[in-house]
N, C-alpha and C. Protein backbone atom coordinates (compact mmCIF):
# COMPACT_ATOMS: atom_id res chain seq x y z
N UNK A 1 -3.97 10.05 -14.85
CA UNK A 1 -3.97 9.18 -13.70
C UNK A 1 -2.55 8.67 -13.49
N UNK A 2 -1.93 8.77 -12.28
CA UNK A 2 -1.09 8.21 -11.97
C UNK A 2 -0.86 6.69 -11.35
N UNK A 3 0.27 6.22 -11.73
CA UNK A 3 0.27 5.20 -10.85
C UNK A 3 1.68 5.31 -10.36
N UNK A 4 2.16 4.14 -9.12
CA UNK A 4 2.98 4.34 -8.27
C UNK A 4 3.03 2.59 -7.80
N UNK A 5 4.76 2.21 -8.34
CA UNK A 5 4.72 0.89 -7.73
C UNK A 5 5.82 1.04 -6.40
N UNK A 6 5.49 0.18 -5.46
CA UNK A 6 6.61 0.38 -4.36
C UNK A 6 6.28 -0.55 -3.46
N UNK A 7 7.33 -1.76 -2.93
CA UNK A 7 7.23 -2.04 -2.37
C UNK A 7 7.91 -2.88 -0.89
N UNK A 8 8.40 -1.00 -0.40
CA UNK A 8 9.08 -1.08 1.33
C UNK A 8 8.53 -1.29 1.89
N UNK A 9 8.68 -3.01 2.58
CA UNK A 9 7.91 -3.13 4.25
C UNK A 9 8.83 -3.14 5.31
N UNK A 10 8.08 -2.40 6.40
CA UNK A 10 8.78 -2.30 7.46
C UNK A 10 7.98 -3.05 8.79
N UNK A 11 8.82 -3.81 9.47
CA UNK A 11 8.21 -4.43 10.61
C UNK A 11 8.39 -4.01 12.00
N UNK A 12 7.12 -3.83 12.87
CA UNK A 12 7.66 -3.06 14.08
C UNK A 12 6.26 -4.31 15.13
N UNK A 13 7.15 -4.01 15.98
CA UNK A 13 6.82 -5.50 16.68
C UNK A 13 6.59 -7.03 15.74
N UNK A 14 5.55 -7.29 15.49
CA UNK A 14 4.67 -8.44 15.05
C UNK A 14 3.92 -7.84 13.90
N UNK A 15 3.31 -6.63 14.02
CA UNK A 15 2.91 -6.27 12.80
C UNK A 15 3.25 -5.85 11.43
N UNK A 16 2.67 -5.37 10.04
CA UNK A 16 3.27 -5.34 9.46
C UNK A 16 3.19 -4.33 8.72
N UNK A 17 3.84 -3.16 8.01
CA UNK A 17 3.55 -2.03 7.84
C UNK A 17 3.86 -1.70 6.51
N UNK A 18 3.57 -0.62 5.52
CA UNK A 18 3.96 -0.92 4.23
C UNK A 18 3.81 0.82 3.84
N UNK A 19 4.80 1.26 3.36
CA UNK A 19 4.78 2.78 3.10
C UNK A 19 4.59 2.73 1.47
N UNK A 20 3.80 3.61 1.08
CA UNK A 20 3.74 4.06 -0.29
C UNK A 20 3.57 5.36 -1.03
N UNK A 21 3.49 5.88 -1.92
CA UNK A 21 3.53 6.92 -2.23
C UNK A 21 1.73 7.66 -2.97
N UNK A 22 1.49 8.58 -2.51
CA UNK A 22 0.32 9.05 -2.75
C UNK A 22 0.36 8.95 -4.45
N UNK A 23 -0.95 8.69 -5.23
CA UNK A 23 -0.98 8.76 -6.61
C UNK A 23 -0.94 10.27 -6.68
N UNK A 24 -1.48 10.96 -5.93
CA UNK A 24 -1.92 12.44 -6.43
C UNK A 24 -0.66 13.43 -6.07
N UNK A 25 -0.38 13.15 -4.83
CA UNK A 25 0.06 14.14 -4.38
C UNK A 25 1.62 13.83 -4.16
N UNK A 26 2.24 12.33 -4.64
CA UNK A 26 3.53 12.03 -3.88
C UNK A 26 4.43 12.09 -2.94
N UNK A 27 3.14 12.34 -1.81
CA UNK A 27 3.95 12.13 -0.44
C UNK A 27 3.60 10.52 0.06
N UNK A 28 4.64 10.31 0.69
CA UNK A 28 4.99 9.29 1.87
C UNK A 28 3.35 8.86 2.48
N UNK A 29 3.17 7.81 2.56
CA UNK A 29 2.07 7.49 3.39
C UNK A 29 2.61 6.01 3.83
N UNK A 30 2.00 5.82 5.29
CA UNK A 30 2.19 4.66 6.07
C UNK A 30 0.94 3.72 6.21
N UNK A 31 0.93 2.54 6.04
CA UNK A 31 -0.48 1.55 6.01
C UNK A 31 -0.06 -0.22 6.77
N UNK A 32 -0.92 -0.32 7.99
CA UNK A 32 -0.42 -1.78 8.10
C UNK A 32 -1.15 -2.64 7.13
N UNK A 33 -0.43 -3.76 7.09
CA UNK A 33 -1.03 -5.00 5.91
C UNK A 33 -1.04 -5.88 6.97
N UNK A 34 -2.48 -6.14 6.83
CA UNK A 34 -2.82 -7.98 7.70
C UNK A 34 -3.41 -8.76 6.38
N UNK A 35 -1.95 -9.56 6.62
CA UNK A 35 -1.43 -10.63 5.56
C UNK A 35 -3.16 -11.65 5.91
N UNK A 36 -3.31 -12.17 6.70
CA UNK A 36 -4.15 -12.80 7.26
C UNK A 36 -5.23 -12.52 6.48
N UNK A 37 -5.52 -11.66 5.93
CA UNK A 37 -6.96 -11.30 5.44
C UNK A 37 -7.16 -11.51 3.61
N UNK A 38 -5.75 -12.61 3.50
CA UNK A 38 -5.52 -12.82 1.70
C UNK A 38 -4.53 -12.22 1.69
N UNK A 39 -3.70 -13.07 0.31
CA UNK A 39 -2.81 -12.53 -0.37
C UNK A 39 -2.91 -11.95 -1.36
N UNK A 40 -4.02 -11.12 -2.38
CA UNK A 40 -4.28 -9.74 -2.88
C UNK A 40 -5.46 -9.36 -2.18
N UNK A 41 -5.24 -8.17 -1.71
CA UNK A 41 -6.14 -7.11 -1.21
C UNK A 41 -5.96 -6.01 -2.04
N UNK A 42 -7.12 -5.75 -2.05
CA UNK A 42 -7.45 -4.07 -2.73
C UNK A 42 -8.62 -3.35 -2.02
N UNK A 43 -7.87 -1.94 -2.08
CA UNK A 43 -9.51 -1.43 -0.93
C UNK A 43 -8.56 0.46 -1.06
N UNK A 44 -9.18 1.25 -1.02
CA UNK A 44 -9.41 2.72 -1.06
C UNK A 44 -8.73 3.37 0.54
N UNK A 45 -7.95 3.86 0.30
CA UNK A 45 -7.39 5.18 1.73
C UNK A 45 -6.68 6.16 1.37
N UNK A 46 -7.48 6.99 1.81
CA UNK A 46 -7.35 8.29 2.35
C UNK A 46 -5.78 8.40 1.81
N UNK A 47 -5.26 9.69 1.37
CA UNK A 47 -3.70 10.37 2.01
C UNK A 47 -3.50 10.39 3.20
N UNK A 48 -2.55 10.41 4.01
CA UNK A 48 -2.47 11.01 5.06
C UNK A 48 -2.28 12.74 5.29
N UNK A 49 -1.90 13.05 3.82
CA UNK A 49 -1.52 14.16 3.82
C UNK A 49 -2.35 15.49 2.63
N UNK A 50 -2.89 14.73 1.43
CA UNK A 50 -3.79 15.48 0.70
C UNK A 50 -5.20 14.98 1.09
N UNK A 51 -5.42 14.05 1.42
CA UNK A 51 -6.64 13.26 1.53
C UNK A 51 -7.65 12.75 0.56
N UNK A 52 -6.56 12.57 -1.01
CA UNK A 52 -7.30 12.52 -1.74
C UNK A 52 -7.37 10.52 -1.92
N UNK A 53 -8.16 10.30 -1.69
CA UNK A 53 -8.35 8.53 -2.38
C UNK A 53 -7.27 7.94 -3.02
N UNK A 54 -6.81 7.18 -2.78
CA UNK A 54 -5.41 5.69 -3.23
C UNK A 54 -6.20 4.69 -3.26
N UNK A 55 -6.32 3.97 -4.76
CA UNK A 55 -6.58 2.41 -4.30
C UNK A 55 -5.29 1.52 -4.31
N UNK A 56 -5.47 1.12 -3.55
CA UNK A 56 -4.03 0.10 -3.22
C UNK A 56 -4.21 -1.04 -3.22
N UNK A 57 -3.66 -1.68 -4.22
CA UNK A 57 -3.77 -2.95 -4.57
C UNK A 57 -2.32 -3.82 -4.00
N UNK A 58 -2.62 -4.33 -3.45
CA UNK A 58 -1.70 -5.56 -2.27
C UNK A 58 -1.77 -7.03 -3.09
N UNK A 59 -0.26 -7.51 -3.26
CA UNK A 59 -0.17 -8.43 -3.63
C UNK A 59 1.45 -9.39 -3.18
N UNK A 60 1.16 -10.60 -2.10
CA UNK A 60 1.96 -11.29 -1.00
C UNK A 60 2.13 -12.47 -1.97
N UNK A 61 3.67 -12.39 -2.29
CA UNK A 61 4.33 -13.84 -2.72
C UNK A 61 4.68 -14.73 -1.57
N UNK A 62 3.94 -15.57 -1.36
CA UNK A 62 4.42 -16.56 -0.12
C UNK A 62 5.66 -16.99 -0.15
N UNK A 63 5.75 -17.45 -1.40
CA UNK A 63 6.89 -18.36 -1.83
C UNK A 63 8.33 -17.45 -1.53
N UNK A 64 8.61 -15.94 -2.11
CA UNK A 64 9.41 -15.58 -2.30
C UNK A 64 9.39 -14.53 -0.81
N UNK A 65 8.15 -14.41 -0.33
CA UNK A 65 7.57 -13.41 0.93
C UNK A 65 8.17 -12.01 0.77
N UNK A 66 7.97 -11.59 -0.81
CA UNK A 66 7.68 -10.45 -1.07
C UNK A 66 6.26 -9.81 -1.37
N UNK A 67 6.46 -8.29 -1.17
CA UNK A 67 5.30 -8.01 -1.00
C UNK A 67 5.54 -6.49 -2.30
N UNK A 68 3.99 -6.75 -3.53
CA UNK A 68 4.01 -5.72 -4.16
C UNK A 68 2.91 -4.76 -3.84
N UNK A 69 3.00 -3.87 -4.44
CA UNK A 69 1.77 -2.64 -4.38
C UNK A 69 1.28 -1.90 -5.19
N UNK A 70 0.19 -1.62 -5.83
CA UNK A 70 -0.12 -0.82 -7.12
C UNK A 70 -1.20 0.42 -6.43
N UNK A 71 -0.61 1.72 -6.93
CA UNK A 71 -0.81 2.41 -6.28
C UNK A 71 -1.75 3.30 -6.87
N UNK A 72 -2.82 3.55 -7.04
CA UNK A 72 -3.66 4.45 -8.20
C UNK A 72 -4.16 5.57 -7.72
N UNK A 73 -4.41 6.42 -8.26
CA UNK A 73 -5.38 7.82 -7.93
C UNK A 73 -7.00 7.10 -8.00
N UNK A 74 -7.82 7.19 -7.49
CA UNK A 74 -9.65 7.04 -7.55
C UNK A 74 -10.12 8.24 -7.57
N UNK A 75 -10.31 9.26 -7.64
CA UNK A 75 -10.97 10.42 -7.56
C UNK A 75 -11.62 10.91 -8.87
């Protein structure tokens, strides 16, 4: 099992977007984060590109308003 920490956000308008790297397959994948919904989220998506399952675990420092990511294989 792999894991994969990374955490580039990019902002385009108002929203907020967060690229990471596939556990399986190590390509590039793009995901918005709505901060709004908690500061750790965890929840399962797709590759964009193998389609194999990522759980992505989201975690928002208010204080410092960084943002981490833990990136796992589920399959």
């Amino acid at each position: 099992m792999r894991k994969n920490k990374q955490s580039e956000i990019m902002y385009f308008n108002t929203e907020n977007y967060v690229s990471y790297r596939c556990a399986y397959c190590g390509q590039k994948n793009v995901t918005e984060i709505d901060i709004s919904m908690g500061f750790v989220q965890e929840y399962i998506e797709d590759c964009q590109v193998c389609c194999c399952p990522n759980t992505l675990k989201i975690m928002f420092n208010e204080i410092s308003q960084s943002l981490d990511i833990d990136v796992t294989y589920s399959g």
